[in-house]
Protein backbone atom coordinates (compact mmCIF):
# COMPACT_ATOMS: atom_id res chain seq x y z
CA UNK A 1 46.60 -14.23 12.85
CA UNK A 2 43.60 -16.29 14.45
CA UNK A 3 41.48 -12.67 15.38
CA UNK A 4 42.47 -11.60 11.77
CA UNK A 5 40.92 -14.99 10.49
CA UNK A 6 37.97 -14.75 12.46
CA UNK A 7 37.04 -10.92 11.30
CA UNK A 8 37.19 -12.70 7.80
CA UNK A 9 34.80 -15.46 8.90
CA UNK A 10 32.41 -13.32 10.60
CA UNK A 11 32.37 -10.64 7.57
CA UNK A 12 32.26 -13.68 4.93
CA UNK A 13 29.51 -15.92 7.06
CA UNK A 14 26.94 -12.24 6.93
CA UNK A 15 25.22 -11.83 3.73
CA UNK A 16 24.67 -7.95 4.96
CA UNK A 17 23.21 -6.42 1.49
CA UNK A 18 21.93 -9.80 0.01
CA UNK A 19 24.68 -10.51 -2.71
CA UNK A 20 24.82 -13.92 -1.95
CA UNK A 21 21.24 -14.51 -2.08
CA UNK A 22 21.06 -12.53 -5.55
CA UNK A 23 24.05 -14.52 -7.16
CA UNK A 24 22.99 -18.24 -6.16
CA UNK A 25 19.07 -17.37 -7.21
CA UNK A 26 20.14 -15.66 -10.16
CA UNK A 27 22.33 -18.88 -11.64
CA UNK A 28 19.36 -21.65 -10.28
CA UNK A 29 17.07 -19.78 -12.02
CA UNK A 30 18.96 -19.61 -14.89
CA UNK A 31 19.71 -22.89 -15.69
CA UNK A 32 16.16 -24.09 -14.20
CA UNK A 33 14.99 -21.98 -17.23
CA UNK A 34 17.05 -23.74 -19.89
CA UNK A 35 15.85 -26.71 -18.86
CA UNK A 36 12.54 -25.62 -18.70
CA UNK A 37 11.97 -24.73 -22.64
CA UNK A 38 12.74 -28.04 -23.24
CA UNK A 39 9.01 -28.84 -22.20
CA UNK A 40 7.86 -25.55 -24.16
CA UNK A 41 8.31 -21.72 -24.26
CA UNK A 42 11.71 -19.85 -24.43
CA UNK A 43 13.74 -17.62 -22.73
CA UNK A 44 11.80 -14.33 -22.00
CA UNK A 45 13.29 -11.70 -25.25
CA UNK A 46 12.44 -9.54 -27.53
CA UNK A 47 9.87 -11.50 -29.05
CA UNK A 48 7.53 -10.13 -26.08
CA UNK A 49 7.28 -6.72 -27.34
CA UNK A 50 4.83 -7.82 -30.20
CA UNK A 51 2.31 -8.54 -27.47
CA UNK A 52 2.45 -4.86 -26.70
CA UNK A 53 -0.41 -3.11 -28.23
CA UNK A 54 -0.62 -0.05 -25.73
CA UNK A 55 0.95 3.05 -24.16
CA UNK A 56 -0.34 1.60 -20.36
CA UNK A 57 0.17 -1.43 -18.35
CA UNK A 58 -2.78 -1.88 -15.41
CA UNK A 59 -0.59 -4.53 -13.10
CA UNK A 60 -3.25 -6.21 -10.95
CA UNK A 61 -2.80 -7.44 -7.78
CA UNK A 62 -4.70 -9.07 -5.25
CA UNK A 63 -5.72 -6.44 -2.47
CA UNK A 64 -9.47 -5.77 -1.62
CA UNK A 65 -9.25 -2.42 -3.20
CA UNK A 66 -9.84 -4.30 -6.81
CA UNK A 67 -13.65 -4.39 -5.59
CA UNK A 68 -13.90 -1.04 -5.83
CA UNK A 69 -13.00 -1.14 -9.34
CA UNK A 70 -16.32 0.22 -11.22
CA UNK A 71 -17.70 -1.79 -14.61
CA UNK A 72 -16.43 1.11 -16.50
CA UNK A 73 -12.96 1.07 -14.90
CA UNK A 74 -12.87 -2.35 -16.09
CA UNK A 75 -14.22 -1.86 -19.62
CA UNK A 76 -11.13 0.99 -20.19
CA UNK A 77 -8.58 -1.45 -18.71
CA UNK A 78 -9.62 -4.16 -20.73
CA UNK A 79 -8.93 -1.97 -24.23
CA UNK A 80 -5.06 -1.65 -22.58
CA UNK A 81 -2.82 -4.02 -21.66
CA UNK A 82 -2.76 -5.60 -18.78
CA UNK A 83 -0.78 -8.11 -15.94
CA UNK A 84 -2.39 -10.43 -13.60
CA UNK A 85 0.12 -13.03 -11.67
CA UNK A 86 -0.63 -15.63 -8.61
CA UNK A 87 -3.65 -16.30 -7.76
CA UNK A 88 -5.10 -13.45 -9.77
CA UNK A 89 -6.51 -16.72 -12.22
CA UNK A 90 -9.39 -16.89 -9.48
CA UNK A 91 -10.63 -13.33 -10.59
CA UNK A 92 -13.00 -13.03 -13.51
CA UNK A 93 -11.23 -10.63 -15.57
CA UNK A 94 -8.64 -11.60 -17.87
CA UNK A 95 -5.62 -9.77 -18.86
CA UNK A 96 -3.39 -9.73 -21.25
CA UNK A 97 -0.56 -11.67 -19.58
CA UNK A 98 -0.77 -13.54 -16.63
CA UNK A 99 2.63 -14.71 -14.76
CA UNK A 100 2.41 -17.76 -13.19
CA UNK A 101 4.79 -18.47 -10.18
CA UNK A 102 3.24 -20.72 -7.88
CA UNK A 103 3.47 -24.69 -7.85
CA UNK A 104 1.20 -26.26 -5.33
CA UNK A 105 -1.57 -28.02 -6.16
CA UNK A 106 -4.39 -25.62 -5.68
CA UNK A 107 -2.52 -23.25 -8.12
CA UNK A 108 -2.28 -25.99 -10.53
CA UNK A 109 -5.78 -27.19 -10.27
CA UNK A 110 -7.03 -23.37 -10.55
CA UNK A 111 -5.02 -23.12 -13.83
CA UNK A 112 -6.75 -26.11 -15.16
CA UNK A 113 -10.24 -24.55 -14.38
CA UNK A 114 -9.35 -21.45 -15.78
CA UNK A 115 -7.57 -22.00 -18.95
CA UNK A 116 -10.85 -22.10 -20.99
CA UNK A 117 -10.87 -18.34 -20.19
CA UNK A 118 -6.85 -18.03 -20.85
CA UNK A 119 -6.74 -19.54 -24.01
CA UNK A 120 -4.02 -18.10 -26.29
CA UNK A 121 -2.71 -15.46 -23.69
CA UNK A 122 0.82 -15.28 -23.18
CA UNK A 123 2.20 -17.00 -19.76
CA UNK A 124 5.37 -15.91 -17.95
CA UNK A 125 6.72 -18.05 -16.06
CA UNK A 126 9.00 -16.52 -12.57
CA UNK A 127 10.40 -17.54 -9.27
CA UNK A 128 12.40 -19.54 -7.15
CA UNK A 129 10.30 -22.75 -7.36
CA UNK A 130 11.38 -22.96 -10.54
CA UNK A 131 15.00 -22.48 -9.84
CA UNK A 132 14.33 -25.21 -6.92
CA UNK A 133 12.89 -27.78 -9.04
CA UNK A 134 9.07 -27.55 -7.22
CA UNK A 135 7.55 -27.00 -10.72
CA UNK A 136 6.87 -30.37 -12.42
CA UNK A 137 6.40 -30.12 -16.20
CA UNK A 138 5.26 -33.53 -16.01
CA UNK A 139 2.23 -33.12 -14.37
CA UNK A 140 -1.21 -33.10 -16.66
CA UNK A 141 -2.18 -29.99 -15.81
CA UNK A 142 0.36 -27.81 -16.90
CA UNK A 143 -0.16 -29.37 -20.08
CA UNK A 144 -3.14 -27.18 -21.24
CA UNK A 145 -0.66 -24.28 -21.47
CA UNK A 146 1.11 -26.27 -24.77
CA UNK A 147 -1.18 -24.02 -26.67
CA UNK A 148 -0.15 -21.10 -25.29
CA UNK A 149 2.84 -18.78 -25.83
CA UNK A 150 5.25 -19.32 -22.83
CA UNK A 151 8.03 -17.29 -21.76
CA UNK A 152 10.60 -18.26 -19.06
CA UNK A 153 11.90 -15.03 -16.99
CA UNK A 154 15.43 -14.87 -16.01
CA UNK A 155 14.86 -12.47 -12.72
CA UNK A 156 17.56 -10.61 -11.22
CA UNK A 157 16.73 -10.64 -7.80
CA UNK A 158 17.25 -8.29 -5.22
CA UNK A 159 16.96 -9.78 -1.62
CA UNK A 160 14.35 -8.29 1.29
CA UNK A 161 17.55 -8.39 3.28
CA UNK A 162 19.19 -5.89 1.18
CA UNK A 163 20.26 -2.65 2.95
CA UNK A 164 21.52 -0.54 -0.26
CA UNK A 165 20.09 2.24 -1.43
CA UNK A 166 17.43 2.08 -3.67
CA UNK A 167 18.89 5.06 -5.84
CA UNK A 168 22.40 3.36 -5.69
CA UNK A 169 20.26 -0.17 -6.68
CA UNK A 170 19.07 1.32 -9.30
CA UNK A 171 22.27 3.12 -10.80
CA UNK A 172 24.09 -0.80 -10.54
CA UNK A 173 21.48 -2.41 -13.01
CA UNK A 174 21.04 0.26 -14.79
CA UNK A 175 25.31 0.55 -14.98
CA UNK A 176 24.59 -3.26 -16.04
CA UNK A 177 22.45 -2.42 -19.09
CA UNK A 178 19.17 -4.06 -17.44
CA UNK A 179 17.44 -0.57 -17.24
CA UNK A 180 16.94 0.73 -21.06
CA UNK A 181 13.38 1.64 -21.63
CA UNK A 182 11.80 -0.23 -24.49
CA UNK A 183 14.44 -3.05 -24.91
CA UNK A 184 13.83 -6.32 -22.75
CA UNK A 185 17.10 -7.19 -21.53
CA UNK A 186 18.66 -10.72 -20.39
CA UNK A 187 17.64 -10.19 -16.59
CA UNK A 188 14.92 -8.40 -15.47
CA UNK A 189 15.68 -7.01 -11.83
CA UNK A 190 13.30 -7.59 -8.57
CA UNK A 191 12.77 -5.47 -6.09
CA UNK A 192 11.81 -7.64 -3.34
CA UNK A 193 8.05 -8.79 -4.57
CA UNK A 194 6.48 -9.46 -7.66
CA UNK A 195 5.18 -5.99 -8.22
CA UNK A 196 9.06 -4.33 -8.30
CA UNK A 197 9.92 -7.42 -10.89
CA UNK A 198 6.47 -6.27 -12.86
CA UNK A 199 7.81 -2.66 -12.70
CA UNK A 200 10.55 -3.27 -14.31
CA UNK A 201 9.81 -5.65 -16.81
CA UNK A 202 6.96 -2.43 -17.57
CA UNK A 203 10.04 -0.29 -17.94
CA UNK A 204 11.72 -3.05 -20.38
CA UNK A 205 8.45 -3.13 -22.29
CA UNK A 206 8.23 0.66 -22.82
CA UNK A 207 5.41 1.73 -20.77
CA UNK A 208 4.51 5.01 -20.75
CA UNK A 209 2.36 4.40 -18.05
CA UNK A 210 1.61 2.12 -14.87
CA UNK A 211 -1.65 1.79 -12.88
CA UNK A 212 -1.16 -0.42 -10.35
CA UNK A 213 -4.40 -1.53 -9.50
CA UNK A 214 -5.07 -3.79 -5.92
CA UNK A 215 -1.32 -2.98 -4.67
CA UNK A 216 -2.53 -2.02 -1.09
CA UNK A 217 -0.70 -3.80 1.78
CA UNK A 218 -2.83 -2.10 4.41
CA UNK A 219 -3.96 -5.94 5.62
CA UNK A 220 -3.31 -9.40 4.72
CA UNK A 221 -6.19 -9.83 3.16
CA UNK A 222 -7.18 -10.16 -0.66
CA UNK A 223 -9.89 -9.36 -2.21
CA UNK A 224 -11.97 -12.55 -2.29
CA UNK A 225 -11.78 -12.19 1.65
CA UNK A 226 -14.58 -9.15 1.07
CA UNK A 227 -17.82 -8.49 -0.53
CA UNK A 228 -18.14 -9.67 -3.36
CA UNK A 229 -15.93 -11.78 -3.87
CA UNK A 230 -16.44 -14.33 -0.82
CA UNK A 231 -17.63 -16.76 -2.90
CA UNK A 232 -14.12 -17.33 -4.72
CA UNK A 233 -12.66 -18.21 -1.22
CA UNK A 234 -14.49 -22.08 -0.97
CA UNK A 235 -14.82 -22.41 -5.24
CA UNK A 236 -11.06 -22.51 -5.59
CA UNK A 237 -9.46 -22.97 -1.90
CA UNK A 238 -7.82 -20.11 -2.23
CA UNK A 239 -4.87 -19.24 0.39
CA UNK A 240 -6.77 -18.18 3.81
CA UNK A 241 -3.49 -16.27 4.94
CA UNK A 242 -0.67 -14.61 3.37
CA UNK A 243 1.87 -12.25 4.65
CA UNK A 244 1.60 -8.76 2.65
CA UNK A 245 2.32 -6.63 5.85
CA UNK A 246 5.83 -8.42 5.94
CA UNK A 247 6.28 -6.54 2.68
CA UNK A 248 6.19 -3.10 4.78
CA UNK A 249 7.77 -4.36 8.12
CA UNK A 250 10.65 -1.95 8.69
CA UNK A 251 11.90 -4.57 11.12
CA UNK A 252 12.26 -7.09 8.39
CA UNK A 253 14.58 -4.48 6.02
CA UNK A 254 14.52 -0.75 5.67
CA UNK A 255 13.98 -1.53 2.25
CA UNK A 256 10.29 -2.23 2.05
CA UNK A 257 8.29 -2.89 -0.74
CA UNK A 258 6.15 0.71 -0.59
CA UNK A 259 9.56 2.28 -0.37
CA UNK A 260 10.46 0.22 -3.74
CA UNK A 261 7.39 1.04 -5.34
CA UNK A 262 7.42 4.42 -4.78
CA UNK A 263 11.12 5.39 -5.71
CA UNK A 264 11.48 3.30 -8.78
CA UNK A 265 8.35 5.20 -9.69
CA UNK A 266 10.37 8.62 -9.12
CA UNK A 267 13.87 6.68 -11.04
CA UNK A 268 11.51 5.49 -13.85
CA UNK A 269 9.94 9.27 -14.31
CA UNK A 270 13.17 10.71 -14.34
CA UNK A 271 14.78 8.71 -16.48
CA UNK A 272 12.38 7.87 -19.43
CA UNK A 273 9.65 9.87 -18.54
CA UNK A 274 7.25 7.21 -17.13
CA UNK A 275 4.21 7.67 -15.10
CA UNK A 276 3.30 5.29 -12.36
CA UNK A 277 -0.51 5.80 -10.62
CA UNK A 278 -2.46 3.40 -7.72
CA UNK A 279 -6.67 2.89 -9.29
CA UNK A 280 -7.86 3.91 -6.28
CA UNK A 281 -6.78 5.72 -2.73
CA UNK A 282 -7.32 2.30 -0.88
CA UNK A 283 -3.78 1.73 -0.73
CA UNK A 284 -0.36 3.05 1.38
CA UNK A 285 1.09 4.08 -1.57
CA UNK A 286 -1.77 6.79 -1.83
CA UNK A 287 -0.96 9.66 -1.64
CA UNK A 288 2.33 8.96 -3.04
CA UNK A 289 1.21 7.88 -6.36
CA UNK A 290 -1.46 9.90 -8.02
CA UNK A 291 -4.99 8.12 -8.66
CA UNK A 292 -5.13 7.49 -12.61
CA UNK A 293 -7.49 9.53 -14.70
CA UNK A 294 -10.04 7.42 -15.79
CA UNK A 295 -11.14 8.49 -19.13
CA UNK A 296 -14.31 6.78 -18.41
């Protein structure tokens, strides 16, 4: 009886593929959110899809390859739509939606600087300080976004623990109804990072297409640690460090965020006929994903 116990223990005490991660997250977040819109903003729904006004969502991240991103490049992304999140406010474009995660003061005080430029453009809010109470709605800053549309994401998150199958990952939310091209749906999954919760919420939005532009993970860095964009670094203290190659550490899950990337890209193609591209080659997931045709 007391080895049968303690197999029970052990199995119970070892979150092996996550679960318990995904469940508590899921339910903080949740009820963070409802108490959220009572500041402003509602529940992320289907309201969203009238912000849609193209067949292509450029998701931009914060690898060095955006340099490389020529005027023109710019000037056809800019007539599409368009995803920044983090610390993406620092860069001079601005897209079409920005989702806003972060809660420390050097975010906040780069949102207030910004917002002149982000007037009017819809803000999604995402993540676990949220869910743990980090964000306060009190503070004076945050209250330059009461002009803007705000939409509270209920995420369902996947942990970087989780040893499951991608395919079989993807068959479960789907199963769930949180897959279905063109409809936004309760929960939006996450696969690991930002960029598999942008993926999907693409997929919910009915994207035809997804350029992921500045996705790289071949360094820590970002690109206002390279020419030109030093200057960034000391106007807005932006983070120094980060810890992108922990998103590709095989060591920290077999799961890794390339391996995410690239076969929700393949599930997402196969299943509503959606076609996922990198801007440049500066990135692991070249040659994986194609390089998008600029028309340009």
């Amino acid at each position: 009886m007391i080895n049968f116990l303690k197999k029970i223990f052990k199995r119970s005490s070892k979150d092996l593929h996550g679960f318990n991660y995904t469940v508590s997250e899921l339910v903080n977040l949740h009820k963070a959110n409802l108490k959220a819109i009572e500041w402003h903003g509602q529940i992320l729904n289907a309201s969203f899809l009238n912000y849609k006004t193209s067949d292509t969502l450029f998701i931009l991240g914060s690898g060095p390859s955006v340099n490389s991103i020529t005027p023109l490049q710019w000037d056809y992304i800019k007539k599409n739509n368009s995803i920044g999140f983090n610390w993406w406010l620092a860069h001079s474009f601005v897209p079409t939606f920005h989702m806003f995660q972060e809660a420390g003061d050097d975010m906040l005080n780069l949102l207030k600087s910004r917002h002149d430029s982000y007037k009017d453009i819809p803000f999604i809010f995402r993540g676990s300080g949220i869910a743990k109470g980090k964000l306060d709605f009190s503070d004076a800053r945050l209250e330059i976004l009461l002009d803007n549309p705000v939409f509270f994401m209920n995420e369902y998150p996947i942990s970087s623990s989780c040893s499951i199958s991608p395919d079989l990952l993807y068959q479960y939310v789907s199963a769930l109804g949180l897959l279905i091209k063109g409809r936004i749906s309760s929960f939006v999954p996450k696969w690991r990072s930002t960029v598999g919760l942008i993926m999907s919420f693409a997929y919910q939005m009915g994207y035809s297409e997804i350029v992921l532009c500045g996705c790289d993970m071949l360094s820590d860095e970002h690109f206002w640690h390279k020419d030109p964009q030093l200057y960034i670094n000391n106007a807005y203290n932006l983070p120094k460090e980060s810890k992108i190659m922990h998103f590709v550490d095989e060591q920290v899950s077999q799961n890794t965020v390339p391996l995410y990337i690239t076969s929700f890209s393949k599930w997402m193609k196969t299943n509503g006929n959606v076609n996922t591209y990198v801007a440049n080659s500066n990135t692991i997931l070249h040659p994986q994903l194609k390089v998008y045709p600029f028309s340009c």
